[in-house]
Protein backbone atom coordinates (compact mmCIF):
# COMPACT_ATOMS: atom_id res chain seq x y z
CA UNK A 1 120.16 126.55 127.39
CA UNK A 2 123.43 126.10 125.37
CA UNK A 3 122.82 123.74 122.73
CA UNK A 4 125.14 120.71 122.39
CA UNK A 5 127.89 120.81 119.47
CA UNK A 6 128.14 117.57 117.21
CA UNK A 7 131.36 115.71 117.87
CA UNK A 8 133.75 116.64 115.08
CA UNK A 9 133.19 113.16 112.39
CA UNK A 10 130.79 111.78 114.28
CA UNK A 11 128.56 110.01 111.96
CA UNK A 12 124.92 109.73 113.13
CA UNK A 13 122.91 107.36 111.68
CA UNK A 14 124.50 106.84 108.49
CA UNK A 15 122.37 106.51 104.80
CA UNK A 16 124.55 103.62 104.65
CA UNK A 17 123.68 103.70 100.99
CA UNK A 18 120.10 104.80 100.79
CA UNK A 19 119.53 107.50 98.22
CA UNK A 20 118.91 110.93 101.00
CA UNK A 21 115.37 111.37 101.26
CA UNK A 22 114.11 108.25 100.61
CA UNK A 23 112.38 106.55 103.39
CA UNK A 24 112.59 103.22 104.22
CA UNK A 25 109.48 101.15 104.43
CA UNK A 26 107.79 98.27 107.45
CA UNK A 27 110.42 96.51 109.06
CA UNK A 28 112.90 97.06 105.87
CA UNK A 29 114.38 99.22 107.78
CA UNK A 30 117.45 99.32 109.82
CA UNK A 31 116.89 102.10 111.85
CA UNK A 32 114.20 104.19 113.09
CA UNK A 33 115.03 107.11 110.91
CA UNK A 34 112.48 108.17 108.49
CA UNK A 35 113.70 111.43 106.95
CA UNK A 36 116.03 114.07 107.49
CA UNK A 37 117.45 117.66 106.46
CA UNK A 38 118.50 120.91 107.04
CA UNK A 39 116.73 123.62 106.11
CA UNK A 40 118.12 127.24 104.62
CA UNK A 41 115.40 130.21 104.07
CA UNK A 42 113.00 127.02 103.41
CA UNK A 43 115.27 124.87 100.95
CA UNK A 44 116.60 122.05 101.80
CA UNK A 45 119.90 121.25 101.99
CA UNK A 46 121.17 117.82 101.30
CA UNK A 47 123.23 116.11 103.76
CA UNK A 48 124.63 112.41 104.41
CA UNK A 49 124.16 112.07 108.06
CA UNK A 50 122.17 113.79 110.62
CA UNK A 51 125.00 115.13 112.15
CA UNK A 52 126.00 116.67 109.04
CA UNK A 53 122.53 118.43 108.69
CA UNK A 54 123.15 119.94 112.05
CA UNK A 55 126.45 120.79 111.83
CA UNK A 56 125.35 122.65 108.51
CA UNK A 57 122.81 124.84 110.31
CA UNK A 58 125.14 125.66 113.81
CA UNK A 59 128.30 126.78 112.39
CA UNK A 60 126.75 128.52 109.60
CA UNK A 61 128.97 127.20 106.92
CA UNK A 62 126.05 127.80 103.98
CA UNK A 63 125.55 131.67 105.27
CA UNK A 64 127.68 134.56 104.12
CA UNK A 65 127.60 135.65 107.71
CA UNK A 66 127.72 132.94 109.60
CA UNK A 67 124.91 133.07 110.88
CA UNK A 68 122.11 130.59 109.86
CA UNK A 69 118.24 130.93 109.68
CA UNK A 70 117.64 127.64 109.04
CA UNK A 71 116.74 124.64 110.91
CA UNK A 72 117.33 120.79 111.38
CA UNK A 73 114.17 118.43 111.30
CA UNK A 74 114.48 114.59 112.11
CA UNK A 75 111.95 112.06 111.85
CA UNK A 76 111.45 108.91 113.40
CA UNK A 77 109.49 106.16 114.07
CA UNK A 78 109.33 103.79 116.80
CA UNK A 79 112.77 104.39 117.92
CA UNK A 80 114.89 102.86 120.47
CA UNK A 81 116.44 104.36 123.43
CA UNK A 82 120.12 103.92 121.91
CA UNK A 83 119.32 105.89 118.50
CA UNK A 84 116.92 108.42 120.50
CA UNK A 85 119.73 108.45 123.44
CA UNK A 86 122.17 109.93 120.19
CA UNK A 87 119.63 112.72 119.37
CA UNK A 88 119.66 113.73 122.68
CA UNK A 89 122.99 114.42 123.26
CA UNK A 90 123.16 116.01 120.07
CA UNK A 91 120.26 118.86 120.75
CA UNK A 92 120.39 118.74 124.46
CA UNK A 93 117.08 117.41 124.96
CA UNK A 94 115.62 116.48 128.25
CA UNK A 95 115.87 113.21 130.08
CA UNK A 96 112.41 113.27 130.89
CA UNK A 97 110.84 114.01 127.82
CA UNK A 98 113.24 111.32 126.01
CA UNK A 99 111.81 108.85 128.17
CA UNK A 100 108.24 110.07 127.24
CA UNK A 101 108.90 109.67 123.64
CA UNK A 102 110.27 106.09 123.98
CA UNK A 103 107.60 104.73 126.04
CA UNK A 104 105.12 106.76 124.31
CA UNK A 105 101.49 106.24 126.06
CA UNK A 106 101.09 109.68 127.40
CA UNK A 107 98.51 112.53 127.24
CA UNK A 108 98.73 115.42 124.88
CA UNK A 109 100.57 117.64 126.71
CA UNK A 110 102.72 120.57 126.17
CA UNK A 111 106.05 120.55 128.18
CA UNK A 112 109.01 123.20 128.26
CA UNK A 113 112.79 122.57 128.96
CA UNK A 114 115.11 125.58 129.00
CA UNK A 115 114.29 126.51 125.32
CA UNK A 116 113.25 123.48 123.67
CA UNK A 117 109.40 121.84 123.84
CA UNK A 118 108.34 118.77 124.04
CA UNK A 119 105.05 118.57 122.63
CA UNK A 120 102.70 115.32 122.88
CA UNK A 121 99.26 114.21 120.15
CA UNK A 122 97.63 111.45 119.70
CA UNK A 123 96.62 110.05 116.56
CA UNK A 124 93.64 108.16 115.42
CA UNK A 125 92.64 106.13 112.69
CA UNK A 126 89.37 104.02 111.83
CA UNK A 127 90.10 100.31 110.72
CA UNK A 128 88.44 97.31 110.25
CA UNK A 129 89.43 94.95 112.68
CA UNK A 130 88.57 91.21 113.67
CA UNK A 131 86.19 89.36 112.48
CA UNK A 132 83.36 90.66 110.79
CA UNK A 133 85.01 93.87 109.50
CA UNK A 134 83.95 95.86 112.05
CA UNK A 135 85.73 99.25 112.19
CA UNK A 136 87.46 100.78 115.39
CA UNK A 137 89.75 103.41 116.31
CA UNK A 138 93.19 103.12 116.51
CA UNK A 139 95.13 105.43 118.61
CA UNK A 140 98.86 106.17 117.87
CA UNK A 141 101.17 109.52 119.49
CA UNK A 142 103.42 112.07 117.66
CA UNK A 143 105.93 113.62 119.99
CA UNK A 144 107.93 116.70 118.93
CA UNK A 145 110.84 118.11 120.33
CA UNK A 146 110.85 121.99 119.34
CA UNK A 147 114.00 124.00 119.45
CA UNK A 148 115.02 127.23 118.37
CA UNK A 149 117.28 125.86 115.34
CA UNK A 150 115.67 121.88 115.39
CA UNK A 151 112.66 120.05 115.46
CA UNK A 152 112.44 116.35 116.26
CA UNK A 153 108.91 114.06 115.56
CA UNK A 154 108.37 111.07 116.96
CA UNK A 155 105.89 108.33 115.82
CA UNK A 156 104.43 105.61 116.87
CA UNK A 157 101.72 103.62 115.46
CA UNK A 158 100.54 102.88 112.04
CA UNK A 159 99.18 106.51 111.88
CA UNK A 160 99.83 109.96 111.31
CA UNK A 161 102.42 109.25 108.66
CA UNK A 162 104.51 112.56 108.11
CA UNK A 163 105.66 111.97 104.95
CA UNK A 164 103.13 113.86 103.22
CA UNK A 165 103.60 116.98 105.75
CA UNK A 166 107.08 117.63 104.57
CA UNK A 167 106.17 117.21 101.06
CA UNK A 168 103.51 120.03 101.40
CA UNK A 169 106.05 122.40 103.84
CA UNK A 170 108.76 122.01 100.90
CA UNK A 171 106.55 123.08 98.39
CA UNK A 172 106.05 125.98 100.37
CA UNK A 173 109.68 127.27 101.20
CA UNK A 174 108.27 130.93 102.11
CA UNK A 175 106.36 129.05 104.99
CA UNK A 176 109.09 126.65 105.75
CA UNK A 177 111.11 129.63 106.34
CA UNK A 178 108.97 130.93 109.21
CA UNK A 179 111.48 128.15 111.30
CA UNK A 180 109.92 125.12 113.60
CA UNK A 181 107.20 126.97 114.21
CA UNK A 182 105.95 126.31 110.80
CA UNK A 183 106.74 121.96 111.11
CA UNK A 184 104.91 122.24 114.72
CA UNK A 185 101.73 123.75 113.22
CA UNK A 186 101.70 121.63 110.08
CA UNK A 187 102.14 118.27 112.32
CA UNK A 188 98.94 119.96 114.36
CA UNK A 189 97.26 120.46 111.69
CA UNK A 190 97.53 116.78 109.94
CA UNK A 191 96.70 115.49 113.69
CA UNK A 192 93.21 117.27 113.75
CA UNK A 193 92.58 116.67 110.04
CA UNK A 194 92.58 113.55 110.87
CA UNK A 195 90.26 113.85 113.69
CA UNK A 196 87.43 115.09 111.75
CA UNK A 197 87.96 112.11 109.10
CA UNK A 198 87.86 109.81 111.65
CA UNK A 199 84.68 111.65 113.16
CA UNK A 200 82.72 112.09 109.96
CA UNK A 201 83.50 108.15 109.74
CA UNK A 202 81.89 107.46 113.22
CA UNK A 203 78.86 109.31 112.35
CA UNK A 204 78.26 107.34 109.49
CA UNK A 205 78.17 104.53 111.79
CA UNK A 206 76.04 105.88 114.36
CA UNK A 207 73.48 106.84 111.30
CA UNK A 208 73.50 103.80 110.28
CA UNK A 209 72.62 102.33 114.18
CA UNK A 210 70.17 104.91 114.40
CA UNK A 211 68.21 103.81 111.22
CA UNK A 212 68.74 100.16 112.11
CA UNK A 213 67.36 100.87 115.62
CA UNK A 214 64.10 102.65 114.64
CA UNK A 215 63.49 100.34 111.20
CA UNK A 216 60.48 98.11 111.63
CA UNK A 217 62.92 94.76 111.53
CA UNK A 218 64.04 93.33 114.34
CA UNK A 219 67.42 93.35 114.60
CA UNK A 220 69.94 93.22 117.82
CA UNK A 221 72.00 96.53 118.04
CA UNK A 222 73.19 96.38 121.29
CA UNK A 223 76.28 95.00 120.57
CA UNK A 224 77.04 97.61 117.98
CA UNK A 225 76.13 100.39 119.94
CA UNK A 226 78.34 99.34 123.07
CA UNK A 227 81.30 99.23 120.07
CA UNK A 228 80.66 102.61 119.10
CA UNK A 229 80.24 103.82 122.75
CA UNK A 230 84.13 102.49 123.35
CA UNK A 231 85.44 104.13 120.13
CA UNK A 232 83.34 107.60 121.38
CA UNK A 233 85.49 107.30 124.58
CA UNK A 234 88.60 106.57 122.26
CA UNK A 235 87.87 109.43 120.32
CA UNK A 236 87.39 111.96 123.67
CA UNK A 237 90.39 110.99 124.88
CA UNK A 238 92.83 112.01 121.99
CA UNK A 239 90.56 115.02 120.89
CA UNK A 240 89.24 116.57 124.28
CA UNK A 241 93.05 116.81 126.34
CA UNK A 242 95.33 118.99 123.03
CA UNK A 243 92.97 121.69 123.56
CA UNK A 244 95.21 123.41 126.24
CA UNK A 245 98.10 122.49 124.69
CA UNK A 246 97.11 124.36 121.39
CA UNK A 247 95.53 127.28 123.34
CA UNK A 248 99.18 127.34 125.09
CA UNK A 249 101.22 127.23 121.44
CA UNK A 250 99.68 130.38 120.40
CA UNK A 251 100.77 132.61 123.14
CA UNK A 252 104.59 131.25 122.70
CA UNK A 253 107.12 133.56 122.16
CA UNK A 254 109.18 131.61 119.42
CA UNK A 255 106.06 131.22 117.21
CA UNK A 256 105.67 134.12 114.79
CA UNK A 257 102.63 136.06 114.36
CA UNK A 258 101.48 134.38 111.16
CA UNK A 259 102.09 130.93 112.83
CA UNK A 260 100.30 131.57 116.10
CA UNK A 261 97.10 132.69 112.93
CA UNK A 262 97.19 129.30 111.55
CA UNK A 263 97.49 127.38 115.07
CA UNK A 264 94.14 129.32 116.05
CA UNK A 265 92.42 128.42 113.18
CA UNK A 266 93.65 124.42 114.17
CA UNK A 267 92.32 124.91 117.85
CA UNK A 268 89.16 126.16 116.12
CA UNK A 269 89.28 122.83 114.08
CA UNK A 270 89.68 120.60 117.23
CA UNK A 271 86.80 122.74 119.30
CA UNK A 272 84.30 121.54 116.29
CA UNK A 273 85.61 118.40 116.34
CA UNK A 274 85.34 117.91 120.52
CA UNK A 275 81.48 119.57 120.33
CA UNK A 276 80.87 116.69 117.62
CA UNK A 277 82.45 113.88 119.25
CA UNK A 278 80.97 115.00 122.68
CA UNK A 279 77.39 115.41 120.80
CA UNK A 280 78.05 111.49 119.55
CA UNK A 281 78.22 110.20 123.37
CA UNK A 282 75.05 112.06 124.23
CA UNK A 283 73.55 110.77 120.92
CA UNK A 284 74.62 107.31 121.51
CA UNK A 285 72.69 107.14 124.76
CA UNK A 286 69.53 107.89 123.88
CA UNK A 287 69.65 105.49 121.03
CA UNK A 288 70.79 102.51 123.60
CA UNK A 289 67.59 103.29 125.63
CA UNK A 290 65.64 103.48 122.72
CA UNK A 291 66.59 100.22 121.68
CA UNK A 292 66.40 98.27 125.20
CA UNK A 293 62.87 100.08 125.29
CA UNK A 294 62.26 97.97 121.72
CA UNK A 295 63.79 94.73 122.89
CA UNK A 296 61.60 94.75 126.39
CA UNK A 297 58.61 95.57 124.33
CA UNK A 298 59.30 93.36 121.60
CA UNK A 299 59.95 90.62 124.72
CA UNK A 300 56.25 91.24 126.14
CA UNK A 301 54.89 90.64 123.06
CA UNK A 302 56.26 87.43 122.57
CA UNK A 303 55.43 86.74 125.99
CA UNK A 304 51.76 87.66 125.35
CA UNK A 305 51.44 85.47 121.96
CA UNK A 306 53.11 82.41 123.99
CA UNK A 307 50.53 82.96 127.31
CA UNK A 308 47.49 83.12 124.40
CA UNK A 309 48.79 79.92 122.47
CA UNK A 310 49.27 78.41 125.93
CA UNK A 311 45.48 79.22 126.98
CA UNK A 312 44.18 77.86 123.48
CA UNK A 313 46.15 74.44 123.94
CA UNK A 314 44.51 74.24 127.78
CA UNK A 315 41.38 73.78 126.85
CA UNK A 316 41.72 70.69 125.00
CA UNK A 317 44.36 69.20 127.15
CA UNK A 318 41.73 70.24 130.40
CA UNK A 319 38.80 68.30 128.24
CA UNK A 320 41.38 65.26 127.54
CA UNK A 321 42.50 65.36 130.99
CA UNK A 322 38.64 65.30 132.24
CA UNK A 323 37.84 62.12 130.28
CA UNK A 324 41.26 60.69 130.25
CA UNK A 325 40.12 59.53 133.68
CA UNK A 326 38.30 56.13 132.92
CA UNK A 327 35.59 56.05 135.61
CA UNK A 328 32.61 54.02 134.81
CA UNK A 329 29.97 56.41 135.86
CA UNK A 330 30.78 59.54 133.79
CA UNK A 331 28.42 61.45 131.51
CA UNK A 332 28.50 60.74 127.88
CA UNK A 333 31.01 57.89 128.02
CA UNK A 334 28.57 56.00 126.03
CA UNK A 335 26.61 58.51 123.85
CA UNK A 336 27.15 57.47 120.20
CA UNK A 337 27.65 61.13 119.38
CA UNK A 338 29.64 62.04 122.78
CA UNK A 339 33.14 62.09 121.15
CA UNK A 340 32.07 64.40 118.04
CA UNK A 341 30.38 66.53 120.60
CA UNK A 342 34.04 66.83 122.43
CA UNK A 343 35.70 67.90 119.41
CA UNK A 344 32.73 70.32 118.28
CA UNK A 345 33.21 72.09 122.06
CA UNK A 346 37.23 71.71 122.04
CA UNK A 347 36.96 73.70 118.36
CA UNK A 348 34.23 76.44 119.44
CA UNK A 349 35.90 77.37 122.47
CA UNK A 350 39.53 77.38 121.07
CA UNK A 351 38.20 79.26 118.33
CA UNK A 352 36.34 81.73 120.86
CA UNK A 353 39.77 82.40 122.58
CA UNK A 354 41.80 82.97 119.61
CA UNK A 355 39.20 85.73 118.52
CA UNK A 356 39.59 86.90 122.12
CA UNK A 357 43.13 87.67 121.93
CA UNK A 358 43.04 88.48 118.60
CA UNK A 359 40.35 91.59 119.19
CA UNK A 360 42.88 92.62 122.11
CA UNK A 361 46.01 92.61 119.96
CA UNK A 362 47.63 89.47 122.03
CA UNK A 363 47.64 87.42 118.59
């Protein structure tokens, strides 16, 4: 696919003042532009606008030949369809997977156009949320547009900041050189890294159930465990779907050899990571058994010390009852000693059934 020439002075998205490389913060601001630069055997160059960057790398202007090695990587966050609609015309991407990256929301996938790829993740964090403080996982995507001389991310959410993932790449310009090939697998790997935090987190939590669960106080876990079944499903639906996708990257032509090494050793990352999380759902359900088993056991007995109690308590209420009657002709009525006798027999025989019940464990 020819790739789209910048328009002679266009000026995409300005610095308009921002020192170059700085990135704004929140809602400060004023465009969805995080970072960007061009790239020369792994340096980077410093440019005002992002059409500069590009314009730096395509007509070879910083080569003795001509003929540039480098590459142009943009960041964003959250963009619009106006400032993404720019991109686009500058790199020749893809209607279709522009309108994937704005409305974000889709599977991990891996998609090619021509030469470029458009390349889908989901992120995941584990936050405390509502009331109580109760953690849960947050799911955010990273879309990247991968060409031969450019790479594109694009965020959204609150996670998988990339910041730190140039940092490391620039410290590294003998890896940065290797092209955006290199960005691609250091994005991957930041993705999955952050899968196995955010599993190691979860199984803390599901330790913690378990011990609360088998721990001689009652206490009601059900709630809990339904919480952590949701973020299990959370967690299989980021994690389980990039497998193909990274078993796909490795065999592409434009990644070199020592950059299709380090993506295995990422898919071998996320197939530990998949086994774990799927080993959390099958976890998760004995424990929820195991715990309705408790709460249905824990019910009987109750049940049993109430229907005990409530056989003590009849047999003074049947004697009361019996005499509450007030016929004339009824034994004892008139005994001096009859209504001591009552309470002696009311005592012996509630006495008799609470040693009853409690030889048989009901009390």
């Amino acid at each position: 696919m020819a790739m789209t020439r910048v328009r002679p002075g266009r000026a995409l998205f300005k610095t308009r003042g921002r020192p170059h490389g700085v990135p704004r913060q929140g809602r400060d601001r004023d465009s969805s532009v995080i970072d960007w630069a061009a790239y020369i055997d792994g340096h980077r160059v410093s440019t005002g606008t992002v059409a500069d960057a590009v314009r730096l790398i395509r007509d070879g202007e910083l080569t003795r030949t001509g003929d540039s090695a480098g590459f142009v990587w943009v960041g964003l966050h959250e963009p619009s369809a106006t400032e993404l609609a720019e991109l686009a015309e500058v790199f020749g991407l893809h209607p279709l997977a522009v309108e994937d990256a704005i409305h974000a929301h889709q599977r991990p996938k891996l998609e090619r156009y021509d030469d470029v790829h458009f390349v889908v993740m989901k992120t995941v964090g584990y936050v405390a949320s509502g009331t109580g403080g109760a953690e849960v996982v947050e799911t955010g995507e990273i879309m990247i547009f991968c060409g031969p001389d450019f790479v594109v991310t694009v965020r959204h959410g609150a996670h998988g900041a990339l910041g730190p993932v140039r940092r490391q790449l620039e410290a590294d310009p003998g890896r940065l050189a290797m092209g955006p090939a290199a960005v691609l697998h250091a994005v991957a790997d930041r993705v999955v890294d952050g899968y196995v935090c955010v599993a190691d987190a979860v199984q803390e939590d599901i330790d913690e159930v378990e011990e609360a669960v088998f721990s001689p106080e009652r206490t009601d876990e059900s709630r809990r465990i339904y919480r952590l079944k949701r973020e299990v499903i959370q967690l299989k639906r980021a994690v389980g779907p990039l497998a193909g996708p990274l078993r796909n990257l490795s065999g592409r032509r434009f990644v070199p050899a020592e950059i299709r090494e380090y993506l295995r050793d990422v898919e071998d990352h996320l197939t530990r990571v998949r086994e774990q999380v799927e080993s959390y759902d099958e976890l998760l359900n004995p424990i929820l058994q195991a715990h309705m088993t408790q709460v249905t056991v824990a019910d009987n007995q109750d049940m049993r010390k109430i229907s005990a109690w409530g056989a003590i308590f009849m047999v003074p209420t049947a004697i009361a009852g019996v005499y509450g009657m007030n016929f004339d002709f009824m034994p004892e009525t008139r005994w001096h000693y009859g209504y001591p006798m009552i309470l002696v027999v009311i005592a012996l025989s509630c006495l008799s059934l609470y040693r009853g019940f409690r030889r048989n464990g009901w009390l």
